[in-house]
PDB file of N, CA and C in Angstrom:
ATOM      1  N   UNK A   1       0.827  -1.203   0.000  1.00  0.00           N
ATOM      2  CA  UNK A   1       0.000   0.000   0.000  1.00  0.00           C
ATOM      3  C   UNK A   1       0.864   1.255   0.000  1.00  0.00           C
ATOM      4  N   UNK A   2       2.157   1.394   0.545  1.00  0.00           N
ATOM      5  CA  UNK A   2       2.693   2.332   0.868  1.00  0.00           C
ATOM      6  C   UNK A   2       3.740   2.681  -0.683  1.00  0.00           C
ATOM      7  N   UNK A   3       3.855   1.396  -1.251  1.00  0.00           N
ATOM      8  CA  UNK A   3       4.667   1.722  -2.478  1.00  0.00           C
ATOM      9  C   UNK A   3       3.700   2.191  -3.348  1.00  0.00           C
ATOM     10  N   UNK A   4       2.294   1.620  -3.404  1.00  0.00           N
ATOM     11  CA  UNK A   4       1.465   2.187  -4.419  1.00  0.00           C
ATOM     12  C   UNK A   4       1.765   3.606  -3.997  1.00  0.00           C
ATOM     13  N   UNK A   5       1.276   4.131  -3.184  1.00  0.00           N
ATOM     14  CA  UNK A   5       0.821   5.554  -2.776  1.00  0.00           C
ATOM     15  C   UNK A   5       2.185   6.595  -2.818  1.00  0.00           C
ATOM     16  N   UNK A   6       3.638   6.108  -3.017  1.00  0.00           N
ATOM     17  CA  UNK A   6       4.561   6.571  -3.187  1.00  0.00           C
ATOM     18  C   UNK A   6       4.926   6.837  -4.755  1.00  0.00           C
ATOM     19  N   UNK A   7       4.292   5.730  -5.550  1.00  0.00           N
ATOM     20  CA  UNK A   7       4.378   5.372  -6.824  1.00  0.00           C
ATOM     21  C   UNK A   7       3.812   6.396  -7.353  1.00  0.00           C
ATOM     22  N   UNK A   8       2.837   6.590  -6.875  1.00  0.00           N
ATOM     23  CA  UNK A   8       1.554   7.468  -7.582  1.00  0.00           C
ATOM     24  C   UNK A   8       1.845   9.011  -7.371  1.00  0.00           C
ATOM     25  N   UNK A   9       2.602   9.217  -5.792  1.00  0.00           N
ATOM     26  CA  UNK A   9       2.954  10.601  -5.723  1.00  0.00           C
ATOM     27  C   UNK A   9       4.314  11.148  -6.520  1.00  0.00           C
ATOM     28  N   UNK A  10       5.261   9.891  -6.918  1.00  0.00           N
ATOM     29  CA  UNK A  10       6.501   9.959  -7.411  1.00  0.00           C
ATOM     30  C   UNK A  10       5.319  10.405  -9.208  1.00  0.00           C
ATOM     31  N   UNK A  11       4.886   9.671  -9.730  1.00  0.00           N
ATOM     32  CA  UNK A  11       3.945   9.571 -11.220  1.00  0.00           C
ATOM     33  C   UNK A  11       3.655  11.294 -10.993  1.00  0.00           C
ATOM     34  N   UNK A  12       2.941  11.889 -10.005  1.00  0.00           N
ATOM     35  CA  UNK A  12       2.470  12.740 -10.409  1.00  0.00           C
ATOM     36  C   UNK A  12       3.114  13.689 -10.267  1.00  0.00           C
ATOM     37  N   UNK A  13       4.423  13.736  -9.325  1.00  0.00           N
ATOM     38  CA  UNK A  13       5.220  14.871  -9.675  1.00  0.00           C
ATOM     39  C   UNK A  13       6.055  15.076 -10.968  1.00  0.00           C
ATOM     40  N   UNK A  14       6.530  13.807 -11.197  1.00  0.00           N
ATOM     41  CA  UNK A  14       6.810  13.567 -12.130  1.00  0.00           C
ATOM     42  C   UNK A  14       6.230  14.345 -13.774  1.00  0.00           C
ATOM     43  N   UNK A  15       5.100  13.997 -13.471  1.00  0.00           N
ATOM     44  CA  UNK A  15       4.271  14.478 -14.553  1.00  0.00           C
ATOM     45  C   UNK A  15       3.784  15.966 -14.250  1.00  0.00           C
ATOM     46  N   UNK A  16       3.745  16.821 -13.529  1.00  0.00           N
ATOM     47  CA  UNK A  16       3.910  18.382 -13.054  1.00  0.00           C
ATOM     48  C   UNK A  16       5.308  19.037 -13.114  1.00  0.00           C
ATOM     49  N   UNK A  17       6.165  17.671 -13.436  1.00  0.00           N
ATOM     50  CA  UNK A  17       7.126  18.599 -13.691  1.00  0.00           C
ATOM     51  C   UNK A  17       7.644  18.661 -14.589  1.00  0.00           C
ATOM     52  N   UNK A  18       7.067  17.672 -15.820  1.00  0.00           N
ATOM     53  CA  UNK A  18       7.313  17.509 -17.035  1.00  0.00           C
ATOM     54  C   UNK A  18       6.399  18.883 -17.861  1.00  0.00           C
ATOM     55  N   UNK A  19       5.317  18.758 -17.405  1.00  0.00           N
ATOM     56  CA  UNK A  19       4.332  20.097 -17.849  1.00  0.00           C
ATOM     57  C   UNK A  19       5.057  21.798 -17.713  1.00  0.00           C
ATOM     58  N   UNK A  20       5.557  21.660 -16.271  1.00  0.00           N
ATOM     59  CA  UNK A  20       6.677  22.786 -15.873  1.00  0.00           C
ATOM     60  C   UNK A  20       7.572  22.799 -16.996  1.00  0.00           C
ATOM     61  N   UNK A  21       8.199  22.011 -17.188  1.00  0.00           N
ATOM     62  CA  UNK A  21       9.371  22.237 -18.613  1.00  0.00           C
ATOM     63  C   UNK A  21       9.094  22.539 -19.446  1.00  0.00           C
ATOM     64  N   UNK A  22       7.876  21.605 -20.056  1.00  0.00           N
ATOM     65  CA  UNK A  22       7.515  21.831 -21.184  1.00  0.00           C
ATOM     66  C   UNK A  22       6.892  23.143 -21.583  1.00  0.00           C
ATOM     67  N   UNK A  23       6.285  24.038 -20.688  1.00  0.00           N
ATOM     68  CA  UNK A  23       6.033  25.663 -20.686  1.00  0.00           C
ATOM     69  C   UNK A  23       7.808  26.041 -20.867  1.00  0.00           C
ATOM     70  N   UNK A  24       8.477  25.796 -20.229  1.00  0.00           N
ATOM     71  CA  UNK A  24       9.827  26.613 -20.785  1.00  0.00           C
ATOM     72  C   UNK A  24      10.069  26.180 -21.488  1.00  0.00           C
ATOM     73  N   UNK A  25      10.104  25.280 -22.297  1.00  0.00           N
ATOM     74  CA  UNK A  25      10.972  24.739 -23.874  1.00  0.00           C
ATOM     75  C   UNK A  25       9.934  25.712 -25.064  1.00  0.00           C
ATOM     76  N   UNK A  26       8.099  26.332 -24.328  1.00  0.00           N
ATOM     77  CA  UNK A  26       7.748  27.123 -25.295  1.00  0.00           C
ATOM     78  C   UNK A  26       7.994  28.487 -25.494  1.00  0.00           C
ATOM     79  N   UNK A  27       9.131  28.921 -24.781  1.00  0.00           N
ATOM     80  CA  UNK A  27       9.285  30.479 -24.305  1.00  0.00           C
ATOM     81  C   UNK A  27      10.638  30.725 -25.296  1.00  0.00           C
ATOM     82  N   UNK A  28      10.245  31.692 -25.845  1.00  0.00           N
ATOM     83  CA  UNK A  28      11.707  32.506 -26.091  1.00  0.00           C
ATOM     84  C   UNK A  28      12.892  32.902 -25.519  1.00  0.00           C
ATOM     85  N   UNK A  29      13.645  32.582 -25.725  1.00  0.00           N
ATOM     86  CA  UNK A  29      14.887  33.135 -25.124  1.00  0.00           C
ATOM     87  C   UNK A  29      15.006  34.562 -24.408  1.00  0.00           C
ATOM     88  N   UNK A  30      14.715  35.559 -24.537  1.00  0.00           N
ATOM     89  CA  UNK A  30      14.216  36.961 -23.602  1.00  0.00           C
ATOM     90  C   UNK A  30      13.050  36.121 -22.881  1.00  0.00           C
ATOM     91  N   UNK A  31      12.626  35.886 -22.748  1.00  0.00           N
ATOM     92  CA  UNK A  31      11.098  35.448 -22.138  1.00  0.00           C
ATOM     93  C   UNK A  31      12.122  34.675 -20.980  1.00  0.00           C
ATOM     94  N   UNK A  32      12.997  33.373 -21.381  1.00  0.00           N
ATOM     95  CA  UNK A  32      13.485  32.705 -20.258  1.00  0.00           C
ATOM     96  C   UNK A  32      14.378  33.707 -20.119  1.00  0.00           C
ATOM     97  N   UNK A  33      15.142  34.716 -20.564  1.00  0.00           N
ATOM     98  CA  UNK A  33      16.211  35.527 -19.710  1.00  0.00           C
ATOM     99  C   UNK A  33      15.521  36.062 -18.617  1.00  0.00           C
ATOM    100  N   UNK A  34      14.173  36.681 -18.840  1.00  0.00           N
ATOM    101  CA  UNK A  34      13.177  37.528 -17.796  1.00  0.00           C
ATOM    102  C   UNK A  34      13.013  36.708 -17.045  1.00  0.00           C
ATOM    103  N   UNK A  35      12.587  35.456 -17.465  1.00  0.00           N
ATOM    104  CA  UNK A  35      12.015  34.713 -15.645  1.00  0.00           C
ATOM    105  C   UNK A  35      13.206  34.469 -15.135  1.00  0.00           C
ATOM    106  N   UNK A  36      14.180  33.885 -15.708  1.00  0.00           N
ATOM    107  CA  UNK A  36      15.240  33.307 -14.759  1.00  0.00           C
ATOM    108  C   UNK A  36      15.811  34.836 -14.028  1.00  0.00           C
ATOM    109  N   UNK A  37      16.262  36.182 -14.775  1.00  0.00           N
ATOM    110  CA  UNK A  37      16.062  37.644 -13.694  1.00  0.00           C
ATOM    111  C   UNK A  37      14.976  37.598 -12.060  1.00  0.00           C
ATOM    112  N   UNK A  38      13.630  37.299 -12.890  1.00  0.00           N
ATOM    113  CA  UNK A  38      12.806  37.717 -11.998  1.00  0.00           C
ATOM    114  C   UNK A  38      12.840  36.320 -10.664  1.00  0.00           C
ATOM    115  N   UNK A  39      13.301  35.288 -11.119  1.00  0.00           N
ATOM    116  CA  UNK A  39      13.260  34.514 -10.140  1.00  0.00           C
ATOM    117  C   UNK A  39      14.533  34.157  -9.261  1.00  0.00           C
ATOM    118  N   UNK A  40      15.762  35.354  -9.393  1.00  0.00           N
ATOM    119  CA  UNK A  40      16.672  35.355  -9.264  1.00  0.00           C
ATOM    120  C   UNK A  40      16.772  36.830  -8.320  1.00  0.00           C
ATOM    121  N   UNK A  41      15.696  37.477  -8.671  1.00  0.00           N
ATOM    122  CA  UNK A  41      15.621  39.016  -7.718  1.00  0.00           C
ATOM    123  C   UNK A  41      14.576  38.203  -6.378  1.00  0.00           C
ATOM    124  N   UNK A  42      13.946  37.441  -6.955  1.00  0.00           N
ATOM    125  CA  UNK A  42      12.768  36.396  -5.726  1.00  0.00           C
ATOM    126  C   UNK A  42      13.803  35.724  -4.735  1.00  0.00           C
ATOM    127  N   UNK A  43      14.909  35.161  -5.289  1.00  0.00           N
ATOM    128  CA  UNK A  43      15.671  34.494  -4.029  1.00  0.00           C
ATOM    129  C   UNK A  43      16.414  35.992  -3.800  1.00  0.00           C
ATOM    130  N   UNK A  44      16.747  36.394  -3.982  1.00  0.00           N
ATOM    131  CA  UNK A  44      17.650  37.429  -3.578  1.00  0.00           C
ATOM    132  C   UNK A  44      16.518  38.059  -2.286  1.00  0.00           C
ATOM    133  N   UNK A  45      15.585  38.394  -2.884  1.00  0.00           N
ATOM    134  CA  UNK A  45      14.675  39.255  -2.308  1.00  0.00           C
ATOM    135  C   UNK A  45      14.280  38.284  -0.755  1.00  0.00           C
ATOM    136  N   UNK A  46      13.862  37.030  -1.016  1.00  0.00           N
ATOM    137  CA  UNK A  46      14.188  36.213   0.270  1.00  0.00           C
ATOM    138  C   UNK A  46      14.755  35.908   1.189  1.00  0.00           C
ATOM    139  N   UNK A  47      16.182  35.777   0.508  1.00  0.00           N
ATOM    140  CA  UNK A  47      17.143  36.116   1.030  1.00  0.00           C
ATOM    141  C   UNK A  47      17.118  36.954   2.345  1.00  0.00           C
ATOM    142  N   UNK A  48      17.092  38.301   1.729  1.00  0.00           N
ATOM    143  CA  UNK A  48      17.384  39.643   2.340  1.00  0.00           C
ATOM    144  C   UNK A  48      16.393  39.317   3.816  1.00  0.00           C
ATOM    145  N   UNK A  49      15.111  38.912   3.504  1.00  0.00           N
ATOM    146  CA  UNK A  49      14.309  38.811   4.509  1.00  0.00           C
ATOM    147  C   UNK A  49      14.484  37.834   5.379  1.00  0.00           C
ATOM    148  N   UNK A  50      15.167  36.818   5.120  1.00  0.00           N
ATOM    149  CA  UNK A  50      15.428  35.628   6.004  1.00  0.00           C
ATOM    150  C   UNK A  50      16.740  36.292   6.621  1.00  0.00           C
ATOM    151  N   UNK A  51      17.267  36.909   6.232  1.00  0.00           N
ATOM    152  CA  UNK A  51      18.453  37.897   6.751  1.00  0.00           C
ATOM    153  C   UNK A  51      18.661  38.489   8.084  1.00  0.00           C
ATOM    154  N   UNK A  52      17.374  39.592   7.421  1.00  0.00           N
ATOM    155  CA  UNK A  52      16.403  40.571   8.375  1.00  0.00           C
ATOM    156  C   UNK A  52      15.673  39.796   9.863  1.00  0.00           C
ATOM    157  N   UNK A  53      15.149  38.230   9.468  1.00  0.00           N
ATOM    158  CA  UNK A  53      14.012  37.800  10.539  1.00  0.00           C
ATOM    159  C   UNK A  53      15.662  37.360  11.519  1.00  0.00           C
ATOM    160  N   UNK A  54      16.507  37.028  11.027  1.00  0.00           N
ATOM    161  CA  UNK A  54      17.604  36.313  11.803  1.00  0.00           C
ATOM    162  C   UNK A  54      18.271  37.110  12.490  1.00  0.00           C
ATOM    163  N   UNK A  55      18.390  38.183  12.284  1.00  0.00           N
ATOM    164  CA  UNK A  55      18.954  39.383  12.612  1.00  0.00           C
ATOM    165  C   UNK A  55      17.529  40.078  13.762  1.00  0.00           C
ATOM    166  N   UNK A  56      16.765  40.069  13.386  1.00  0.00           N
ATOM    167  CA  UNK A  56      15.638  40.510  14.641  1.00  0.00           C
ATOM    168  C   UNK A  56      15.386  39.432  15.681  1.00  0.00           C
ATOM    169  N   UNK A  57      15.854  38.088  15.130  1.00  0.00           N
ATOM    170  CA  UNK A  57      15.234  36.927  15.960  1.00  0.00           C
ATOM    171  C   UNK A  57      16.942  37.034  16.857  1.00  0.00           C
ATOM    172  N   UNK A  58      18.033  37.110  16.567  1.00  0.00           N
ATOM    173  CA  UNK A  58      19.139  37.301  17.279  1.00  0.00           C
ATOM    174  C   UNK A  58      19.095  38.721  18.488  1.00  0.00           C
ATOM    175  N   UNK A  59      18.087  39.597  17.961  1.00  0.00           N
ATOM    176  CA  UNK A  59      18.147  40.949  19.112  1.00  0.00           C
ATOM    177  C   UNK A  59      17.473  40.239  20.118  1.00  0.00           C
ATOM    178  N   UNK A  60      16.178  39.722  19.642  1.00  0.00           N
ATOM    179  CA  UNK A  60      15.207  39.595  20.330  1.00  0.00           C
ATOM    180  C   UNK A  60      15.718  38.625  21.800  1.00  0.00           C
ATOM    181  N   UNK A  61      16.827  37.337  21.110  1.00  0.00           N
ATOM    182  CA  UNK A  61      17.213  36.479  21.999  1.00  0.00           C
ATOM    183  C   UNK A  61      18.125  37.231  23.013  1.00  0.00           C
ATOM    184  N   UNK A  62      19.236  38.181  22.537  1.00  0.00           N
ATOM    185  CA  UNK A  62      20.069  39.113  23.306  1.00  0.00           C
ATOM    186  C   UNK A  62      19.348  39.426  24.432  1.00  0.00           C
ATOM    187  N   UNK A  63      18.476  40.045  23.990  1.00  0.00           N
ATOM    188  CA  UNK A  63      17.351  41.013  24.771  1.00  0.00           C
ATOM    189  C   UNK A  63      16.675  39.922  26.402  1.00  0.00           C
ATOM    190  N   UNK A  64      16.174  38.634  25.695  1.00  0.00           N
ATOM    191  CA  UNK A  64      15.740  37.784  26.524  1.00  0.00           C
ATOM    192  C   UNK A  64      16.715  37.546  27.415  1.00  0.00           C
ATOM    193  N   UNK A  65      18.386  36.812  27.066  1.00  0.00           N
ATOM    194  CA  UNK A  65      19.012  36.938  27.523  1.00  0.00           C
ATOM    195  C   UNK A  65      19.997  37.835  28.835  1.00  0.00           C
ATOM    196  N   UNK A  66      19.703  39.247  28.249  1.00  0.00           N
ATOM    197  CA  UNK A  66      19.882  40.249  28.794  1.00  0.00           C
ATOM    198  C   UNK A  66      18.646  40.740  30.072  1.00  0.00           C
ATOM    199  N   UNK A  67      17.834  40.169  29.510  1.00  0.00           N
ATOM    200  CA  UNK A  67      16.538  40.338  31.094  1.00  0.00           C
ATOM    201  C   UNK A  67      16.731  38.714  32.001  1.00  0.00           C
ATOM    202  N   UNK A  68      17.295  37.893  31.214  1.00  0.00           N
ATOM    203  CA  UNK A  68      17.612  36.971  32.620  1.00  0.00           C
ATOM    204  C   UNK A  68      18.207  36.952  33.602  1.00  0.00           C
ATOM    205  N   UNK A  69      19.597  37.638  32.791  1.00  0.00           N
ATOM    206  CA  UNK A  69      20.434  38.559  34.106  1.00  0.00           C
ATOM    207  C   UNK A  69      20.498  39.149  34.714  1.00  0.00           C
ATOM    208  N   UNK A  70      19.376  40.061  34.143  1.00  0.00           N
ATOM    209  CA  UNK A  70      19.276  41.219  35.001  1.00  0.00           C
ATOM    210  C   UNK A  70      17.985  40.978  36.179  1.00  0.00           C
ATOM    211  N   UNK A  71      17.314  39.821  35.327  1.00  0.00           N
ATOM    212  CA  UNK A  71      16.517  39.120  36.420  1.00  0.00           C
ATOM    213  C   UNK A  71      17.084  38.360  37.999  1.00  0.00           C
ATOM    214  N   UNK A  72      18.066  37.277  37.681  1.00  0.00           N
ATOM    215  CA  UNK A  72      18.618  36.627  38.302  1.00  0.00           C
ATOM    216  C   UNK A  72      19.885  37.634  39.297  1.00  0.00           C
ATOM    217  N   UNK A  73      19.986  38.750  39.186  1.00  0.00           N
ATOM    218  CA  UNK A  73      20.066  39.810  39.352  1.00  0.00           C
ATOM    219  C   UNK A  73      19.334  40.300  40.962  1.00  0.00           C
ATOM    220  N   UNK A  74      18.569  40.780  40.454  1.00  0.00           N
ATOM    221  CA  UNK A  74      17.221  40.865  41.103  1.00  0.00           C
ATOM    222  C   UNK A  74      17.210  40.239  42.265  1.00  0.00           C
ATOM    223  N   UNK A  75      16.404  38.914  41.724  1.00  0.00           N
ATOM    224  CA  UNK A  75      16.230  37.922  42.234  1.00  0.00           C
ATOM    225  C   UNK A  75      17.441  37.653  43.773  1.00  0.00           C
ATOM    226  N   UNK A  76      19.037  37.709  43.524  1.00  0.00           N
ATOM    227  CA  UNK A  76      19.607  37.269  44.097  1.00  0.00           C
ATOM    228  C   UNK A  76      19.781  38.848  45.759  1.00  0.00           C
ATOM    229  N   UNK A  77      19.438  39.916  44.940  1.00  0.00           N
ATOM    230  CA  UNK A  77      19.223  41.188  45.298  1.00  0.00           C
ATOM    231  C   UNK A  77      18.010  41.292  46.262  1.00  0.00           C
ATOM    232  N   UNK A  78      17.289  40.610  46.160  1.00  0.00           N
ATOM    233  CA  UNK A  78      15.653  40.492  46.629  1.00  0.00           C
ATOM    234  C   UNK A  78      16.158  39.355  48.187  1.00  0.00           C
ATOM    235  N   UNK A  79      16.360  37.945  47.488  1.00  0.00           N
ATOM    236  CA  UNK A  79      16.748  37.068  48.931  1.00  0.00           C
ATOM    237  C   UNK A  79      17.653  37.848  49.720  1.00  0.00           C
ATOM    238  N   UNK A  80      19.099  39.005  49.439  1.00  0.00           N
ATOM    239  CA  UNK A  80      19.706  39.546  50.399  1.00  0.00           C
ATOM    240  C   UNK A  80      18.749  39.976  51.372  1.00  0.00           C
ATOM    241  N   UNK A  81      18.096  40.951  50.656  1.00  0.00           N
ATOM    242  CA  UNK A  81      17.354  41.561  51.550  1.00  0.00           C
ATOM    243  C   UNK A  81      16.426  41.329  52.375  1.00  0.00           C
ATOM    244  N   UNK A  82      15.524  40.332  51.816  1.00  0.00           N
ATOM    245  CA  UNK A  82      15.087  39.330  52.662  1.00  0.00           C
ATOM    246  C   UNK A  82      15.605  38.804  53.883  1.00  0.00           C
ATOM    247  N   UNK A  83      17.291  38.297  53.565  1.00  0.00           N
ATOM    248  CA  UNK A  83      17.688  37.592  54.791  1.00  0.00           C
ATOM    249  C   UNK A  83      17.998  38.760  55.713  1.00  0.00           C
ATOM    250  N   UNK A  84      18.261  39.934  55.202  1.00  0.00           N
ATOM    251  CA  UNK A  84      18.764  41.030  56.629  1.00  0.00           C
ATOM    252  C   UNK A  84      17.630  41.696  57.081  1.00  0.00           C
ATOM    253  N   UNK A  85      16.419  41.936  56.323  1.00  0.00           N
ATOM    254  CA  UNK A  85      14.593  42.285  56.346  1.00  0.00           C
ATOM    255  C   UNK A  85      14.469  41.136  57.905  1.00  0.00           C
ATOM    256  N   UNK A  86      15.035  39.425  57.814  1.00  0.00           N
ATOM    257  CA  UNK A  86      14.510  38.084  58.947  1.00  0.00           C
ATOM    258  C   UNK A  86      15.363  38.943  60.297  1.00  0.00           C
ATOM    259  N   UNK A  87      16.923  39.316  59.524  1.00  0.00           N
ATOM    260  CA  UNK A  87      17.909  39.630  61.145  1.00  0.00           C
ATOM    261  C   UNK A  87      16.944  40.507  62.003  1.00  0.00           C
ATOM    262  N   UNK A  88      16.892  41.375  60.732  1.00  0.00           N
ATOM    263  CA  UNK A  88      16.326  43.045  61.529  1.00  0.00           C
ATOM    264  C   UNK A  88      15.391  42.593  62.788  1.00  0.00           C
ATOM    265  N   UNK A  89      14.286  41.732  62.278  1.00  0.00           N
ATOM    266  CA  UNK A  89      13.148  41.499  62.821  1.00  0.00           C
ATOM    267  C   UNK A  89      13.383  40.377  64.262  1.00  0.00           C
ATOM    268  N   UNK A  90      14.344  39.823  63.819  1.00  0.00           N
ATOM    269  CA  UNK A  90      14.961  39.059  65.022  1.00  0.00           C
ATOM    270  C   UNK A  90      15.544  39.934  66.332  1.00  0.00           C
ATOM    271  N   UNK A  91      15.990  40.724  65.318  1.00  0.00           N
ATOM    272  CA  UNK A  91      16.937  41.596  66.540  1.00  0.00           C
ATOM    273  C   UNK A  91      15.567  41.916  67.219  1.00  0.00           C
ATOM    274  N   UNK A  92      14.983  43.031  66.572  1.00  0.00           N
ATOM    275  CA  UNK A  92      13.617  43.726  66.701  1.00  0.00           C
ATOM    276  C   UNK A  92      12.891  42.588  68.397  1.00  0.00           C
ATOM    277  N   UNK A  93      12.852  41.416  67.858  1.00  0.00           N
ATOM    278  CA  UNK A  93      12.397  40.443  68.460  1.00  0.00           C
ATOM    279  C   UNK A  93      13.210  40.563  69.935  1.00  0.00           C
ATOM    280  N   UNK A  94      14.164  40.535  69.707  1.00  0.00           N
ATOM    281  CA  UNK A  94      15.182  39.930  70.615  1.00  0.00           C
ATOM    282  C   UNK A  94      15.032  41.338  71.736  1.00  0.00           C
ATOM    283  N   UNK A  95      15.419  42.119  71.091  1.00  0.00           N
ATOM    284  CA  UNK A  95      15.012  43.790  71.881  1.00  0.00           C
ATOM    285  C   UNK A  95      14.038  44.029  73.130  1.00  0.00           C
ATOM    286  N   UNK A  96      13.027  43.687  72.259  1.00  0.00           N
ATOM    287  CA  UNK A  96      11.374  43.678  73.140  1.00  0.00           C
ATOM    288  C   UNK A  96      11.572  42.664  74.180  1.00  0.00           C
ATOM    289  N   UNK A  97      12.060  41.290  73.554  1.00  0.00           N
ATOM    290  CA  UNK A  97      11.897  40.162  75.025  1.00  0.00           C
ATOM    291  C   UNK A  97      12.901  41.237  76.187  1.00  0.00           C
ATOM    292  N   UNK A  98      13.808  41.780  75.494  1.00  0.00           N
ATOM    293  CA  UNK A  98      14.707  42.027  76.475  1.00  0.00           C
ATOM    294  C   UNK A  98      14.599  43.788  77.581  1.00  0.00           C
ATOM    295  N   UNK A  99      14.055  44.053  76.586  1.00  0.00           N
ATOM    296  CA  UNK A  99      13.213  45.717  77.635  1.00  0.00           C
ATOM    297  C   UNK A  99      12.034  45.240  77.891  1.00  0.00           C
ATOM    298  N   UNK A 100      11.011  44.501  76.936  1.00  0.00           N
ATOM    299  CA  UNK A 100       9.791  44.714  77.485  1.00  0.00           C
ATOM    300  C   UNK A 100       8.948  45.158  76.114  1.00  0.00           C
ATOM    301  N   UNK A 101       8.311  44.735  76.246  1.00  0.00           N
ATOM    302  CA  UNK A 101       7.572  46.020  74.810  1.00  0.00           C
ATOM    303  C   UNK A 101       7.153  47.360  75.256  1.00  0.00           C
ATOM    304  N   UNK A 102       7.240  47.889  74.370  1.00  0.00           N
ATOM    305  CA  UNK A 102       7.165  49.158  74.625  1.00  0.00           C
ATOM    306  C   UNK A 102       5.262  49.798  73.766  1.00  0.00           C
ATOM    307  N   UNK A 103       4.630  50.436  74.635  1.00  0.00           N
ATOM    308  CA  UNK A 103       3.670  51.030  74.868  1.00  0.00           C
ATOM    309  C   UNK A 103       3.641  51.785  73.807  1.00  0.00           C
ATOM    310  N   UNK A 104       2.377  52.225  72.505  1.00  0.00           N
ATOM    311  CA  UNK A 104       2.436  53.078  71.587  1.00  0.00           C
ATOM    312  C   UNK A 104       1.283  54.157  72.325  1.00  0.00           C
TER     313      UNK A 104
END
């Protein structure tokens, strides 16, 4: 089943791409100079844009990159403070057992 169905897709490209030629074997010579130009400014022109997305998709990763650090950053900036935010409150703690609390 799988060779039929390979057979048949191999047959029909086959035969789409014989039709493809056979339109260029009816073209004039300027006629194929123009398409092969115009399909030659098409990769070029692709090109440029696959260029462009790689070049925006490379900022974009920088960028991600550049906020992880500055995340992890943070982050490591945040637990300091945290742990001297626990002392403070210990001390704080430790204070009161030791005067007494004090009356507002």
């Amino acid at each position: 089943m799988k060779k039929l169905l390979l057979l048949s897709a191999l047959l029909i490209f086959a035969c789409s791409s014989d039709l493809f030629a056979q339109d260029y074997m009816k073209m004039r010579k300027k006629q194929l100079r123009i398409e092969h130009q115009k399909k030659l400014k098409l990769i070029d022109s692709l090109s440029q844009e696959l260029n462009l997305s790689n070049n925006e998709n490379l900022k974009i990763k920088l960028e991600i990159d550049k906020n992880d650090i500055s995340m992890q950053k943070l982050s490591e900036q945040n637990k300091e403070l945290n742990e001297e935010n626990n002392k403070l409150k210990e001390d704080v703690l430790f204070y009161e057992k030791m005067l007494g609390k004090r009356r507002k």
